[in-house]
C-alpha atoms as a PDB file:
ATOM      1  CA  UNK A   1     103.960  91.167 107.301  1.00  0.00           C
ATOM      2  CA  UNK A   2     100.492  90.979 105.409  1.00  0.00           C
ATOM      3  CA  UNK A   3      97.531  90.153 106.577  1.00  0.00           C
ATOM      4  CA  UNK A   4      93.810  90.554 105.836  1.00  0.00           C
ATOM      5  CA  UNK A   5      91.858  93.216 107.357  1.00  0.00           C
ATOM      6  CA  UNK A   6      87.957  94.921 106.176  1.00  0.00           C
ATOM      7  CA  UNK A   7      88.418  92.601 103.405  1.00  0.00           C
ATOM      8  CA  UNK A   8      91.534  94.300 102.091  1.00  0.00           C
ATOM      9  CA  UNK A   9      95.185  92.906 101.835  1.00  0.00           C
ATOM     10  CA  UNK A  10      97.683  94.757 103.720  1.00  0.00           C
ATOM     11  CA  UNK A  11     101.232  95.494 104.587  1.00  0.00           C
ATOM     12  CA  UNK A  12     102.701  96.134 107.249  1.00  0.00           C
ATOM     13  CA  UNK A  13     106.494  96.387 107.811  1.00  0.00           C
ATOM     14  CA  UNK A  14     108.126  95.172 110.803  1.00  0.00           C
ATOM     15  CA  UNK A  15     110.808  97.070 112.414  1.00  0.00           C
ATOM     16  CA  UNK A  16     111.134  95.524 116.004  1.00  0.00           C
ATOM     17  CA  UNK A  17     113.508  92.427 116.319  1.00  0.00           C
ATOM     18  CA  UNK A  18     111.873  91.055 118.803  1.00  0.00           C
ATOM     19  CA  UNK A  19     108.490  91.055 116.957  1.00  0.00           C
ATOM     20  CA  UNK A  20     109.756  89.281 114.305  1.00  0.00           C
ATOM     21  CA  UNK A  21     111.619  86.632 116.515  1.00  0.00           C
ATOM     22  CA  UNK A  22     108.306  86.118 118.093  1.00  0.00           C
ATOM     23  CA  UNK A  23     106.452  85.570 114.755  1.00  0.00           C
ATOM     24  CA  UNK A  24     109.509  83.247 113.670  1.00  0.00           C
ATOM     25  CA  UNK A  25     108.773  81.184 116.592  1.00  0.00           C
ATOM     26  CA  UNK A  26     105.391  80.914 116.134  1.00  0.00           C
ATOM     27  CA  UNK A  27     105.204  80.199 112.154  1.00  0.00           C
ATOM     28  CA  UNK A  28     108.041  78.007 113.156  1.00  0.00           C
ATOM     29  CA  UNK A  29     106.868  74.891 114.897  1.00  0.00           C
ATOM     30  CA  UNK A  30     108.996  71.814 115.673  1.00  0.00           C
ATOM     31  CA  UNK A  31     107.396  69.738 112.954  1.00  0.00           C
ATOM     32  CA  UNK A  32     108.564  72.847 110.607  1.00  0.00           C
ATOM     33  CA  UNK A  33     111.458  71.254 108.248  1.00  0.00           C
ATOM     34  CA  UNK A  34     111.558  74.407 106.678  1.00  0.00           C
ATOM     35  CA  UNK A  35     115.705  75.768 106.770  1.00  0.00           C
ATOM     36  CA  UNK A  36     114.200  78.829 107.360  1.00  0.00           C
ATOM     37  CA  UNK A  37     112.642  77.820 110.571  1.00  0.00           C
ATOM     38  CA  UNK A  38     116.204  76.067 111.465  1.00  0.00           C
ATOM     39  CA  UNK A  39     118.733  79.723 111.143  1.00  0.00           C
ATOM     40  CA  UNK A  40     119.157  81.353 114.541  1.00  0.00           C
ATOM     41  CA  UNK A  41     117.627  84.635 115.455  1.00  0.00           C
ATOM     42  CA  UNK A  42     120.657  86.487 114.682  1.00  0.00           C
ATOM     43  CA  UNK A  43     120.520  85.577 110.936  1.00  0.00           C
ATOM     44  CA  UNK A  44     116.638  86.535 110.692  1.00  0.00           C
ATOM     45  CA  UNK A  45     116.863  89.888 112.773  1.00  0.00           C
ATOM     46  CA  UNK A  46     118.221  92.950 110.830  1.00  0.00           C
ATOM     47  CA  UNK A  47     119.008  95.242 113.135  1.00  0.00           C
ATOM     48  CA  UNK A  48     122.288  97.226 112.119  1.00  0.00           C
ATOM     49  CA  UNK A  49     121.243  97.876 108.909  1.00  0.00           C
ATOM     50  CA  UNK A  50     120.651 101.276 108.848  1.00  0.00           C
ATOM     51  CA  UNK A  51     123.397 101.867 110.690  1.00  0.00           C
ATOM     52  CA  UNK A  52     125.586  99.918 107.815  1.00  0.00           C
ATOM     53  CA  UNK A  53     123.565 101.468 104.954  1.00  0.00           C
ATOM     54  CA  UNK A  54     124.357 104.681 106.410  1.00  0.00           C
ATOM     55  CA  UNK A  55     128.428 104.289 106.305  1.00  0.00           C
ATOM     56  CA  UNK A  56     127.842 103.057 102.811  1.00  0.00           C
ATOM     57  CA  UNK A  57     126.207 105.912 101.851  1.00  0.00           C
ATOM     58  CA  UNK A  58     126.758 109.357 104.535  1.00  0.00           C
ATOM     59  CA  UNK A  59     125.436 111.921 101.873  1.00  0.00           C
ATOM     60  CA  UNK A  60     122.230 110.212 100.557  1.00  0.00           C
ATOM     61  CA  UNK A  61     119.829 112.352  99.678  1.00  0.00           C
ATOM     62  CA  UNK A  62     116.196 111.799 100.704  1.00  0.00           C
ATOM     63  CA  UNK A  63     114.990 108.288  99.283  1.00  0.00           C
ATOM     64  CA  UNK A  64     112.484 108.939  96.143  1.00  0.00           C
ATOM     65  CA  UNK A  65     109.451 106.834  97.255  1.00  0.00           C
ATOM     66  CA  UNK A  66     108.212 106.867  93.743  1.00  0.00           C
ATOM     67  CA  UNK A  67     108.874 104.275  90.936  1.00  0.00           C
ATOM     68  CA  UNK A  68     109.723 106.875  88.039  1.00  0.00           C
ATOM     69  CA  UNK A  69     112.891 107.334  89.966  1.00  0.00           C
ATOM     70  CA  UNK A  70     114.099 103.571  89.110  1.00  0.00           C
ATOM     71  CA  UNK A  71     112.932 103.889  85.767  1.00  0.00           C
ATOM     72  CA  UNK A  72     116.022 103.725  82.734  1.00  0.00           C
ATOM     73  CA  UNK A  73     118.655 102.215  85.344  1.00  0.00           C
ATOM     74  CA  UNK A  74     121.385 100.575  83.058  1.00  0.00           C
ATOM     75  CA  UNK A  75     123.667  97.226  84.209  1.00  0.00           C
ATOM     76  CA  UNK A  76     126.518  99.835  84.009  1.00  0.00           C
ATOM     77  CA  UNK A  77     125.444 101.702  86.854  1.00  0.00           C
ATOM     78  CA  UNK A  78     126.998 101.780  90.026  1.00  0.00           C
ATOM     79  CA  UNK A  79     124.743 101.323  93.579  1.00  0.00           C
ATOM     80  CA  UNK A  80     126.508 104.771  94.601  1.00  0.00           C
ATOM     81  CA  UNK A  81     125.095 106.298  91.210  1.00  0.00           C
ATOM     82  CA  UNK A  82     121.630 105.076  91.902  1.00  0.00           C
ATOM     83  CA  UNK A  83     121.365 106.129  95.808  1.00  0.00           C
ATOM     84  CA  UNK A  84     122.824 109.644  94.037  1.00  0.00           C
ATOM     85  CA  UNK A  85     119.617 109.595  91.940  1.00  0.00           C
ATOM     86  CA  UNK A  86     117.249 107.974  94.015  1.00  0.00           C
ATOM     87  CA  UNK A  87     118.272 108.042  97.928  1.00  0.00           C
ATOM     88  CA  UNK A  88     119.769 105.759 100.406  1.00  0.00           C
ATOM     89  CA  UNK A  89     117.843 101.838 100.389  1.00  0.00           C
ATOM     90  CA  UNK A  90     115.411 100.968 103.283  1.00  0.00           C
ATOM     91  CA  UNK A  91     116.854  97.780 103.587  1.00  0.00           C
ATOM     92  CA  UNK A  92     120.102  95.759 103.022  1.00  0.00           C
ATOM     93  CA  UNK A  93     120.071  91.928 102.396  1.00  0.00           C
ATOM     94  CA  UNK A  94     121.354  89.108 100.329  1.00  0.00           C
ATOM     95  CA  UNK A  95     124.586  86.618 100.776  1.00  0.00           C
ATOM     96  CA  UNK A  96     126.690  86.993  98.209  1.00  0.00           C
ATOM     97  CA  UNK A  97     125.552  89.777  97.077  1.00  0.00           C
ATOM     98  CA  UNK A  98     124.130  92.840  98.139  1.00  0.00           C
ATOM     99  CA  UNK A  99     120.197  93.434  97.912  1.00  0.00           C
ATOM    100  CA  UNK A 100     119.344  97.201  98.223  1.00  0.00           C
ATOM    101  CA  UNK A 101     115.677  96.977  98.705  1.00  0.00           C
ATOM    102  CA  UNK A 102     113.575 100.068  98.547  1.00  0.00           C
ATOM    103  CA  UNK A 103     109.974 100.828  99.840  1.00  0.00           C
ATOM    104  CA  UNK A 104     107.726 102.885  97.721  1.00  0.00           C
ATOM    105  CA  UNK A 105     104.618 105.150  98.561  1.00  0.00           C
ATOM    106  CA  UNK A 106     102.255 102.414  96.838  1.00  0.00           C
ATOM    107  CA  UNK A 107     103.807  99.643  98.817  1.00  0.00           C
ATOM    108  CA  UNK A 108     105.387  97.989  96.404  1.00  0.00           C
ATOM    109  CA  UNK A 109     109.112  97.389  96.498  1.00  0.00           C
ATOM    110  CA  UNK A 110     112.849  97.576  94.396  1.00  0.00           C
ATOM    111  CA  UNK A 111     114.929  95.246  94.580  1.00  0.00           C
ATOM    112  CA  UNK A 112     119.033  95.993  93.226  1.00  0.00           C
ATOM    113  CA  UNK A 113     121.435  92.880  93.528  1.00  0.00           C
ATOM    114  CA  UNK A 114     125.107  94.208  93.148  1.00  0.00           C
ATOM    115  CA  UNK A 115     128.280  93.087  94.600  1.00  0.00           C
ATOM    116  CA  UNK A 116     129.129  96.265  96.030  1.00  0.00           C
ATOM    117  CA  UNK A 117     128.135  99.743  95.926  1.00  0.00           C
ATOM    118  CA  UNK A 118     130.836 100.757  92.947  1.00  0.00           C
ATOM    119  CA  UNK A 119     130.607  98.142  90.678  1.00  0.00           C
ATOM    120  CA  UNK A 120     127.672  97.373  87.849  1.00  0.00           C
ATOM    121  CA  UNK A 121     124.081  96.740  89.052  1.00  0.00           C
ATOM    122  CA  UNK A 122     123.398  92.686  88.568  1.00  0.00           C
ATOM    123  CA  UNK A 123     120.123  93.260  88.253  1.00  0.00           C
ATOM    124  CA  UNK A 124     116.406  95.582  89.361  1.00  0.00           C
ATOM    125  CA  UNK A 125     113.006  94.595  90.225  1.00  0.00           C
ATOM    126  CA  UNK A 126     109.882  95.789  91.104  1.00  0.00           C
ATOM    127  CA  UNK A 127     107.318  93.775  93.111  1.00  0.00           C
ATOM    128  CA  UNK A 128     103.956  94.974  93.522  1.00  0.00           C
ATOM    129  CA  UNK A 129     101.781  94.510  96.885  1.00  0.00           C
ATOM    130  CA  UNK A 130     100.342  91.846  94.775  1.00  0.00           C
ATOM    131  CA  UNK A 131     103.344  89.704  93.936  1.00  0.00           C
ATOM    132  CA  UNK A 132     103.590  90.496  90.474  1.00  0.00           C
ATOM    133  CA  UNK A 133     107.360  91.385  89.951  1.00  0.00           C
ATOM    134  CA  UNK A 134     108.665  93.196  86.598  1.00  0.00           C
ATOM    135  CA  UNK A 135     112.363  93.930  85.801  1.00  0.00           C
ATOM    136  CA  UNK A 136     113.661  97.056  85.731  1.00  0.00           C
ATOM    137  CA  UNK A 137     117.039  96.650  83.397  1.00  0.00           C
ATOM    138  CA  UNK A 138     116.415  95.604  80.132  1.00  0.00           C
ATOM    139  CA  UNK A 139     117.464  91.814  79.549  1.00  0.00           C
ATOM    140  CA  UNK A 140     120.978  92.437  77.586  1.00  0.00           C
END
């Protein structure tokens, strides 16, 4: 969640399900035709995830909160290859695909899009706290 504080934009993640249901339902008002607004709680709430990302991957080391560490990933990488070199994800999302999301120091964020954790990276991002977002494979 962001928000302006002291004049300064900040981030804040949110880790409770219900806090997020609660500020689902109220960015979410009737009039709202947004789909978003229309998928029930248990599609919005992410709880499990660590609990899944840790199956996927039982002998991550510690997560690099630094971007250097995502720097010179190739499309022929693996997911497994890049948690070996960079640590477990924060986050899992996507449908479809799987989106390995990782939280950095600066509060920025990676983003990885693969299909499964040993086949070839689809793709890497990096989105500042700003919104500017660079990618982090070279365009083949």
């Amino acid at each position: 969640m962001y928000g302006l504080a002291g004049g300064r934009f900040n981030g804040r993640r949110i880790t409770d399900p219900s806090e997020a249901l609660s500020l689902t339902a109220k960015v979410c008002k009737p009039t709202i035709k947004s789909w978003l607004c229309r998928l029930p709680g248990y599609m919005t709430v992410t709880s499990g995830q660590n609990a899944a990302l840790d199956q996927m991957f039982p002998q991550a080391p510690t997560t690099s909160r630094e971007l250097g560490c995502f720097r010179n990933l190739k499309r022929s990488m693996t997911m497994s290859e890049v948690v070996r070199r960079c640590g477990a994800p924060d986050e899992l999302g996507g449908s479809g695909i799987n989106i390995f999301i990782y939280h950095l120091d600066d509060g920025s964020i990676v983003g990885i899009g693969a299909t499964g954790i040993a086949t070839p990276l689809l793709y890497a991002s990096h989105t500042t706290m700003g919104g500017k977002s660079s990618e982090l494979i070279p365009a083949e």
